[in-house]
N, C-alpha and C. Protein backbone atom coordinates (compact mmCIF):
# COMPACT_ATOMS: atom_id res chain seq x y z
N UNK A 1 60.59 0.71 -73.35
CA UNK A 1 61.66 0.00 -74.04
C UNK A 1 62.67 -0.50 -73.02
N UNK A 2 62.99 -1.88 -73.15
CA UNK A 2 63.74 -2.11 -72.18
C UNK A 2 65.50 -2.65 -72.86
N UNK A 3 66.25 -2.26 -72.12
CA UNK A 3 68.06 -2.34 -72.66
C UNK A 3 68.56 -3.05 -71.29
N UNK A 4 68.69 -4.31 -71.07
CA UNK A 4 69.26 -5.15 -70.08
C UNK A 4 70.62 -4.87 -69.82
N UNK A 5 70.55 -4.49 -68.52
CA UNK A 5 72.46 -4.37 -68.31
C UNK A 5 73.25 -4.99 -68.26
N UNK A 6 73.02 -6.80 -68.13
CA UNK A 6 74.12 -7.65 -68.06
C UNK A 6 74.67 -7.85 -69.80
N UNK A 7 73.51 -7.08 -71.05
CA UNK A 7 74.19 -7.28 -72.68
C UNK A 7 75.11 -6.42 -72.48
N UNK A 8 75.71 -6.59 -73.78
CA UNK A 8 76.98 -5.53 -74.74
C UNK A 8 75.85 -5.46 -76.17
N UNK A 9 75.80 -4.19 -76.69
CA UNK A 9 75.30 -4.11 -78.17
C UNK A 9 76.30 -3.24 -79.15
N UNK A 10 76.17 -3.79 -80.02
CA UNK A 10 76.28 -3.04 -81.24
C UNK A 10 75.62 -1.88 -82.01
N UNK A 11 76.24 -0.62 -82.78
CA UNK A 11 75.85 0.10 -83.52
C UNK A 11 74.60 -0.67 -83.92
N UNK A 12 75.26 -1.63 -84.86
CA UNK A 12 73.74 -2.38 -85.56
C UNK A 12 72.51 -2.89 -84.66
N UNK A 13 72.53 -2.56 -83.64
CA UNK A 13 71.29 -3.00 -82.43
C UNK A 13 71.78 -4.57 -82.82
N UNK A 14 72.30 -4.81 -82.48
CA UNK A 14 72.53 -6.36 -81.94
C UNK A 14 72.45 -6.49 -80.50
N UNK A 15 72.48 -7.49 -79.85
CA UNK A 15 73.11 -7.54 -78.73
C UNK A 15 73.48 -8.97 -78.06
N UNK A 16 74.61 -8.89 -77.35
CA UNK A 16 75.41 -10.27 -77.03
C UNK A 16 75.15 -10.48 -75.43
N UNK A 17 74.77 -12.30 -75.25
CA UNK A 17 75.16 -12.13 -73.70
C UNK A 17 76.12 -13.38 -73.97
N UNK A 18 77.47 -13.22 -73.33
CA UNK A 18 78.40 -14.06 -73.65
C UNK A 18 78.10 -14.84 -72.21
N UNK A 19 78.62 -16.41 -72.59
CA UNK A 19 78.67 -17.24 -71.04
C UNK A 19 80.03 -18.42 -71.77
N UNK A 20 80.97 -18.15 -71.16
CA UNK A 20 82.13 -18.77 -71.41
C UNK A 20 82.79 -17.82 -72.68
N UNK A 21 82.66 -19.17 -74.11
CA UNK A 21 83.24 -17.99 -75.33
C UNK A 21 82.28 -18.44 -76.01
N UNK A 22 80.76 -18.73 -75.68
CA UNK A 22 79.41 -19.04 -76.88
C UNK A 22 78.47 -17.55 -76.49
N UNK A 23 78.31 -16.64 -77.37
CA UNK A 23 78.04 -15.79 -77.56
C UNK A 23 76.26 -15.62 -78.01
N UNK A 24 75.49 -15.48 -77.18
CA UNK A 24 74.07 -15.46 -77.65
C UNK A 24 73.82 -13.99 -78.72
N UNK A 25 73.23 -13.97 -79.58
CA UNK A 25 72.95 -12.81 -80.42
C UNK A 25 71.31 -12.47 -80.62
N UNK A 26 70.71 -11.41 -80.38
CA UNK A 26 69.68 -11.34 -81.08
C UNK A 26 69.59 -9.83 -81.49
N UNK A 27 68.42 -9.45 -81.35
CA UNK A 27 68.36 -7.70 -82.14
C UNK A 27 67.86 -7.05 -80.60
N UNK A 28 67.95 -5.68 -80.73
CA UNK A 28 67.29 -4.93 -79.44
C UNK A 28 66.05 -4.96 -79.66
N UNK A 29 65.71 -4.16 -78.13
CA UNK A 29 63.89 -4.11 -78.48
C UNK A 29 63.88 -3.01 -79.11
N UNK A 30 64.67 -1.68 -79.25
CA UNK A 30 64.50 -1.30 -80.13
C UNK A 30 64.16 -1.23 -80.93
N UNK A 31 65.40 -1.84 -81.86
CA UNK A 31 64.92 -2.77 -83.36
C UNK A 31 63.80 -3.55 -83.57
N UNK A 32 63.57 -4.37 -82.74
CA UNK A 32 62.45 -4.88 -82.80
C UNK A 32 61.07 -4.14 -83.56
N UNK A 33 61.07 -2.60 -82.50
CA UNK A 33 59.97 -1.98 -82.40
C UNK A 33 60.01 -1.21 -83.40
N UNK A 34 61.16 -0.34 -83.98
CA UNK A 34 61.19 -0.10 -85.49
C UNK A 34 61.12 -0.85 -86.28
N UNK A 35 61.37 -2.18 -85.93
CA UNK A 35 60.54 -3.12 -87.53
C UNK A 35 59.23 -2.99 -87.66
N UNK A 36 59.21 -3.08 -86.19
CA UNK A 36 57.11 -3.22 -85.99
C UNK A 36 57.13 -5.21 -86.38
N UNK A 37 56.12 -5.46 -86.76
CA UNK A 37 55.99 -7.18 -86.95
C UNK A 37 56.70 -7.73 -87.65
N UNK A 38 57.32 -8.57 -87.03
CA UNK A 38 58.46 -9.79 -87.63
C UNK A 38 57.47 -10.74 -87.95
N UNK A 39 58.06 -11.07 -89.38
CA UNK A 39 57.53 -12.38 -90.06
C UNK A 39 58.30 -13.28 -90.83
N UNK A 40 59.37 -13.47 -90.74
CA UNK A 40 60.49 -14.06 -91.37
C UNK A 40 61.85 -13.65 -90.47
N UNK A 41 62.20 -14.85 -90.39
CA UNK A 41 63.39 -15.18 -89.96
C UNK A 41 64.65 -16.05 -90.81
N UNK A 42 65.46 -15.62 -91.74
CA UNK A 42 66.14 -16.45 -92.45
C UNK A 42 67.51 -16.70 -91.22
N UNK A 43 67.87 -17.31 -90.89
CA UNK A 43 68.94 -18.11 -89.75
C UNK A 43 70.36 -18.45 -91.16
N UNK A 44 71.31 -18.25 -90.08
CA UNK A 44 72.56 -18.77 -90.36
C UNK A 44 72.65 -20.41 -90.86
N UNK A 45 73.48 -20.74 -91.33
CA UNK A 45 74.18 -21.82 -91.29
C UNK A 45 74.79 -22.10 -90.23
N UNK A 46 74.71 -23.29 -89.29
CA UNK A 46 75.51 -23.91 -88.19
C UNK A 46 76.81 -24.42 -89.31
N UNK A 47 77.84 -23.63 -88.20
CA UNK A 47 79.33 -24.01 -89.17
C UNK A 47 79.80 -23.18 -89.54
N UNK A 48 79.05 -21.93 -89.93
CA UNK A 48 79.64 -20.89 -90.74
C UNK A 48 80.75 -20.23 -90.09
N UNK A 49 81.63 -19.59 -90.90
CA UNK A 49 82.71 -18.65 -89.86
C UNK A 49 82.10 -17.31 -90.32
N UNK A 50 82.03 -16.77 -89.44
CA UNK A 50 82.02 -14.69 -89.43
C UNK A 50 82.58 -14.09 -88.82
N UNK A 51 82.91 -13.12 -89.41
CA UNK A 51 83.95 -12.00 -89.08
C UNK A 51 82.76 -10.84 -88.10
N UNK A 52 83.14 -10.27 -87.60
CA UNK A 52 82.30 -9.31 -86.99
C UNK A 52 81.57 -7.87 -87.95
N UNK A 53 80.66 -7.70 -88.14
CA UNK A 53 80.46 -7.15 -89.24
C UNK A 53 79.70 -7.88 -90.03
N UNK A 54 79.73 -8.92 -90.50
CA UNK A 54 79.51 -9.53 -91.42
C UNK A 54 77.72 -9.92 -91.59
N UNK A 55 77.29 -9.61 -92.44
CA UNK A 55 75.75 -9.55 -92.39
C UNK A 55 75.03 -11.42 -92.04
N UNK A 56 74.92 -11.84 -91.54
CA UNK A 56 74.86 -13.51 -90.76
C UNK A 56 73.32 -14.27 -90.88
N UNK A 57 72.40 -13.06 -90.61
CA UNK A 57 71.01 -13.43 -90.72
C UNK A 57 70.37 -12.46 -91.20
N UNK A 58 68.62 -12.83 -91.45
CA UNK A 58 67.72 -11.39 -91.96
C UNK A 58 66.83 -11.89 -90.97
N UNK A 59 65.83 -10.73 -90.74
CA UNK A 59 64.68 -10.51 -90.37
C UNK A 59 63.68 -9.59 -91.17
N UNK A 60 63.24 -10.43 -91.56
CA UNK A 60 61.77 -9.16 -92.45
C UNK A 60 60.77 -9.05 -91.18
N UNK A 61 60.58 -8.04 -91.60
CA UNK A 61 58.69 -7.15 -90.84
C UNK A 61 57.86 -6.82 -92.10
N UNK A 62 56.50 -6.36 -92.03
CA UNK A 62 55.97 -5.83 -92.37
C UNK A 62 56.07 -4.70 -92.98
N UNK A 63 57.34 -4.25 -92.63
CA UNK A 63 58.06 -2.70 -92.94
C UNK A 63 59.15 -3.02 -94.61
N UNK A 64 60.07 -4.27 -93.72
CA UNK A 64 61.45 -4.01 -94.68
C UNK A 64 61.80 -5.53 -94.43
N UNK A 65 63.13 -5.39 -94.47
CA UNK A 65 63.61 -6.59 -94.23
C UNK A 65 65.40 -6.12 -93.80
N UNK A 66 65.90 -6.39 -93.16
CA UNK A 66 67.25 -6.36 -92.57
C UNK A 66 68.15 -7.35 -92.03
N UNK A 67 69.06 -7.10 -92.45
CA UNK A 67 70.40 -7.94 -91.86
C UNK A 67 70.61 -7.58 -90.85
N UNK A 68 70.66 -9.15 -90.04
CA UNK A 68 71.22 -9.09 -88.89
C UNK A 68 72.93 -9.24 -88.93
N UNK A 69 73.84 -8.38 -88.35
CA UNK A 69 74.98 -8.54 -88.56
C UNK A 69 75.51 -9.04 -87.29
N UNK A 70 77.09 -9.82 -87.05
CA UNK A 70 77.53 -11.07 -86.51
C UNK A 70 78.11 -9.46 -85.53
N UNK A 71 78.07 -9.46 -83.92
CA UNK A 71 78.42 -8.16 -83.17
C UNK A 71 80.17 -8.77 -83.35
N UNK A 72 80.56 -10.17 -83.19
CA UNK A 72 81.71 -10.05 -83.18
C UNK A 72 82.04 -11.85 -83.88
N UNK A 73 83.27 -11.77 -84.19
CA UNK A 73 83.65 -13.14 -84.91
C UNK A 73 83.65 -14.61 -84.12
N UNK A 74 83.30 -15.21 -85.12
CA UNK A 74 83.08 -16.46 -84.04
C UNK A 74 82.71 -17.40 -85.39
N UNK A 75 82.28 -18.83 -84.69
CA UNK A 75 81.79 -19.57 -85.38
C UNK A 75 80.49 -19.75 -85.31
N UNK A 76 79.27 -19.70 -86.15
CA UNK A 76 78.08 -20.02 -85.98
C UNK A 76 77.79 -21.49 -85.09
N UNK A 77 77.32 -21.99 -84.07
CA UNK A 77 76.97 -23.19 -83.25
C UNK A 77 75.83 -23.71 -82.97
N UNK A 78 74.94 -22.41 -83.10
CA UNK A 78 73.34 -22.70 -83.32
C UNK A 78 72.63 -21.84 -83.25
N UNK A 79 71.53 -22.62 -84.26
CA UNK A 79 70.34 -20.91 -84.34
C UNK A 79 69.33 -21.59 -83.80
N UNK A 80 68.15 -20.44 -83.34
CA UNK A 80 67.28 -20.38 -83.07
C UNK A 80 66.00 -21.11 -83.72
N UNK A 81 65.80 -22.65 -83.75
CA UNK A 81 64.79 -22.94 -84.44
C UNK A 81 63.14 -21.92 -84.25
N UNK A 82 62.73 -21.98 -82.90
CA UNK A 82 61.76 -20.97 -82.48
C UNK A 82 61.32 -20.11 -83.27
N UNK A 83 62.35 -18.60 -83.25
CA UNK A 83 62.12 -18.17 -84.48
C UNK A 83 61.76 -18.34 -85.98
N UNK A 84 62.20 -19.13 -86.34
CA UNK A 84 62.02 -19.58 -87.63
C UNK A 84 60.39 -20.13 -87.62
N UNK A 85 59.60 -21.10 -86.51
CA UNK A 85 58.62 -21.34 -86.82
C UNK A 85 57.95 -20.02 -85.88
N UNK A 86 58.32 -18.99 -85.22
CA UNK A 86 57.38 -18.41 -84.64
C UNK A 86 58.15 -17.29 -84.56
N UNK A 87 58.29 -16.55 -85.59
CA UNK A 87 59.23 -14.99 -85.84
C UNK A 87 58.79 -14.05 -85.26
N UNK A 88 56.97 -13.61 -84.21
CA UNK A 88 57.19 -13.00 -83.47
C UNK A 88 57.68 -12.56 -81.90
N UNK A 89 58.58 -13.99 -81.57
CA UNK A 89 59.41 -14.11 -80.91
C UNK A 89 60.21 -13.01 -80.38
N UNK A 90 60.69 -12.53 -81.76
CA UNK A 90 61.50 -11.58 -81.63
C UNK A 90 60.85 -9.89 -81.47
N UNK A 91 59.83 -9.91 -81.69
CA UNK A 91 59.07 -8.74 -81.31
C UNK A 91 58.63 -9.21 -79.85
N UNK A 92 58.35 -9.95 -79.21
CA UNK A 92 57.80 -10.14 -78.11
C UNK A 92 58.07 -10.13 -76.80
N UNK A 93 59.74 -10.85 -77.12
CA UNK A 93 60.89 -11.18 -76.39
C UNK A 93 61.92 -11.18 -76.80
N UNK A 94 62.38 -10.05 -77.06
CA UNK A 94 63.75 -10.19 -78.03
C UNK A 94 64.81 -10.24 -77.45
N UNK A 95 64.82 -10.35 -75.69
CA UNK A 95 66.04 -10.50 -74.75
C UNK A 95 66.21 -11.86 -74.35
N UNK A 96 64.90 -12.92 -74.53
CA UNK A 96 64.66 -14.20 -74.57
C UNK A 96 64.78 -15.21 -75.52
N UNK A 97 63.47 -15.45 -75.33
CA UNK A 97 63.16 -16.27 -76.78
C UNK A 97 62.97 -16.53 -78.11
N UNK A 98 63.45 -14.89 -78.12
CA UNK A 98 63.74 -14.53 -79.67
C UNK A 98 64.74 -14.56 -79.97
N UNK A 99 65.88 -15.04 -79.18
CA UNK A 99 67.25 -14.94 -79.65
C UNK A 99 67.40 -15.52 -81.29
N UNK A 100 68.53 -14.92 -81.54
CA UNK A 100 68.57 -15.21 -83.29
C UNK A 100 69.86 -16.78 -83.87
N UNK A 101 70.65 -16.42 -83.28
CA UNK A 101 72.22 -17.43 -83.08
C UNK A 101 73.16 -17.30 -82.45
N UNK A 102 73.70 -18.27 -82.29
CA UNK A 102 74.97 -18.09 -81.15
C UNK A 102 76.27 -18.89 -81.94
N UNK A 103 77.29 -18.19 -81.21
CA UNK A 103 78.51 -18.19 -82.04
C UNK A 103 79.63 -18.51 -80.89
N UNK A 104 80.55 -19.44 -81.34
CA UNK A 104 81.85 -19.82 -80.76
C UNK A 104 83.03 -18.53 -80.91
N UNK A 105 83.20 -17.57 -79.93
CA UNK A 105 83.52 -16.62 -80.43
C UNK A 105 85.03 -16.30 -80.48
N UNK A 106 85.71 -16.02 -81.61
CA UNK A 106 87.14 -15.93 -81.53
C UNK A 106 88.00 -15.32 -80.47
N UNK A 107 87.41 -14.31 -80.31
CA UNK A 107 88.13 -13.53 -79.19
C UNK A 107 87.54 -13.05 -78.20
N UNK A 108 87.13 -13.35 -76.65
CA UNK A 108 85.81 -13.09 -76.19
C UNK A 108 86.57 -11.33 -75.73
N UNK A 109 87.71 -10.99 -75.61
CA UNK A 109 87.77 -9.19 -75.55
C UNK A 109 87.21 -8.70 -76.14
N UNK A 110 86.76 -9.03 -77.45
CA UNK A 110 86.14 -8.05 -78.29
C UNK A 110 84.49 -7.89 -78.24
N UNK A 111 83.96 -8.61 -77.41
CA UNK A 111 82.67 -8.33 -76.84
C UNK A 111 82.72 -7.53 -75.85
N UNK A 112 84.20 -7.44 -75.09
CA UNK A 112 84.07 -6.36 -74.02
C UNK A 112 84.07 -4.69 -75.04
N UNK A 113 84.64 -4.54 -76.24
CA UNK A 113 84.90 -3.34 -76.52
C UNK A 113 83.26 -2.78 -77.40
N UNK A 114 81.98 -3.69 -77.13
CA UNK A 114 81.01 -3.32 -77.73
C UNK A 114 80.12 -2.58 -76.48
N UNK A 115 78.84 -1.74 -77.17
CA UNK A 115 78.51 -0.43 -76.09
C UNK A 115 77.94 -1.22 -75.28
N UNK A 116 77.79 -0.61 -73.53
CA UNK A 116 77.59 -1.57 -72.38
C UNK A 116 75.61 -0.51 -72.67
N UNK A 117 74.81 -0.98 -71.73
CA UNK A 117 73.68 -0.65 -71.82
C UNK A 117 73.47 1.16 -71.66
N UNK A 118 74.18 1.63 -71.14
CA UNK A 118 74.14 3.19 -70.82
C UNK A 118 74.72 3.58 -72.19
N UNK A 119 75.52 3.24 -72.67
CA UNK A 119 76.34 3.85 -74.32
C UNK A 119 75.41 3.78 -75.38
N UNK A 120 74.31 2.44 -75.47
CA UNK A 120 73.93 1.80 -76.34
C UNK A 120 72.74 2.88 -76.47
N UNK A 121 71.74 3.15 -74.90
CA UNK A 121 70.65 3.74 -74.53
C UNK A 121 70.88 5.06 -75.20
N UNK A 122 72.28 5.77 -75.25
CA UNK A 122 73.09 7.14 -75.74
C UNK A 122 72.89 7.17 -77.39
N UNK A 123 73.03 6.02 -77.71
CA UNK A 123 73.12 6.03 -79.19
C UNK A 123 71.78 6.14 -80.01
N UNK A 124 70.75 5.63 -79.51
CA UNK A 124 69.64 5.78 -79.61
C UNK A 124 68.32 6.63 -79.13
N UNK A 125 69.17 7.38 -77.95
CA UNK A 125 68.49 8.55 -77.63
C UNK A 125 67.68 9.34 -78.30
């Protein structure tokens, strides 16, 4: 299982790589690997506003289906077409090309106060 050190993640296995204040989002490999096979990808609205928290996208597997929640507030700017036509993306490469959406983010501090890769690796231990 791999947890990249340049992300920040979330409780919810999210994880952000910020570059300026556009915020990339997708799920861990974790998550990934407790879904087991992704087959649906429902994507955000470009435009939307979210609060951090806020449930933003789903991903079904074979298992379930789950909300992806927004790690921190921002504006939705673009999703991931990829996914949508090729949802095991996100099982495959979920630090890549599985990314899910990216967000104009209100406050880029508050990506600093999400767990760095050693906290995240702790939480899931």
């Amino acid at each position: 299982m791999s947890t990249p050190a340049d992300l920040r993640y979330a409780t919810s296995h999210e994880w952000v790589r910020l570059d300026g204040d556009i915020a990339t989002v997708g799920i861990s490999d974790h998550a990934q690997e407790e879904l087991t096979d992704v087959v649906f990808v429902e994507l955000p609205a470009v435009g939307r506003a979210v609060d951090a928290g806020d449930p933003t996208a789903v991903v079904e597997s074979v298992k379930a289906a789950s909300d992806i929640y927004a790690p921190v507030g921002g504006e939705i700017v673009e999703v991931n077409p990829e996914v949508e036509a090729d949802p095991s993306l996100v099982n495959t490469d979920p630090y890549g090309k599985g990314w899910i959406f990216k967000l104009k983010v209100k406050d880029t501090a508050h990506v600093s106060k999400l767990m760095d890769a050693a906290a995240y690796e702790a939480q899931i231990g």
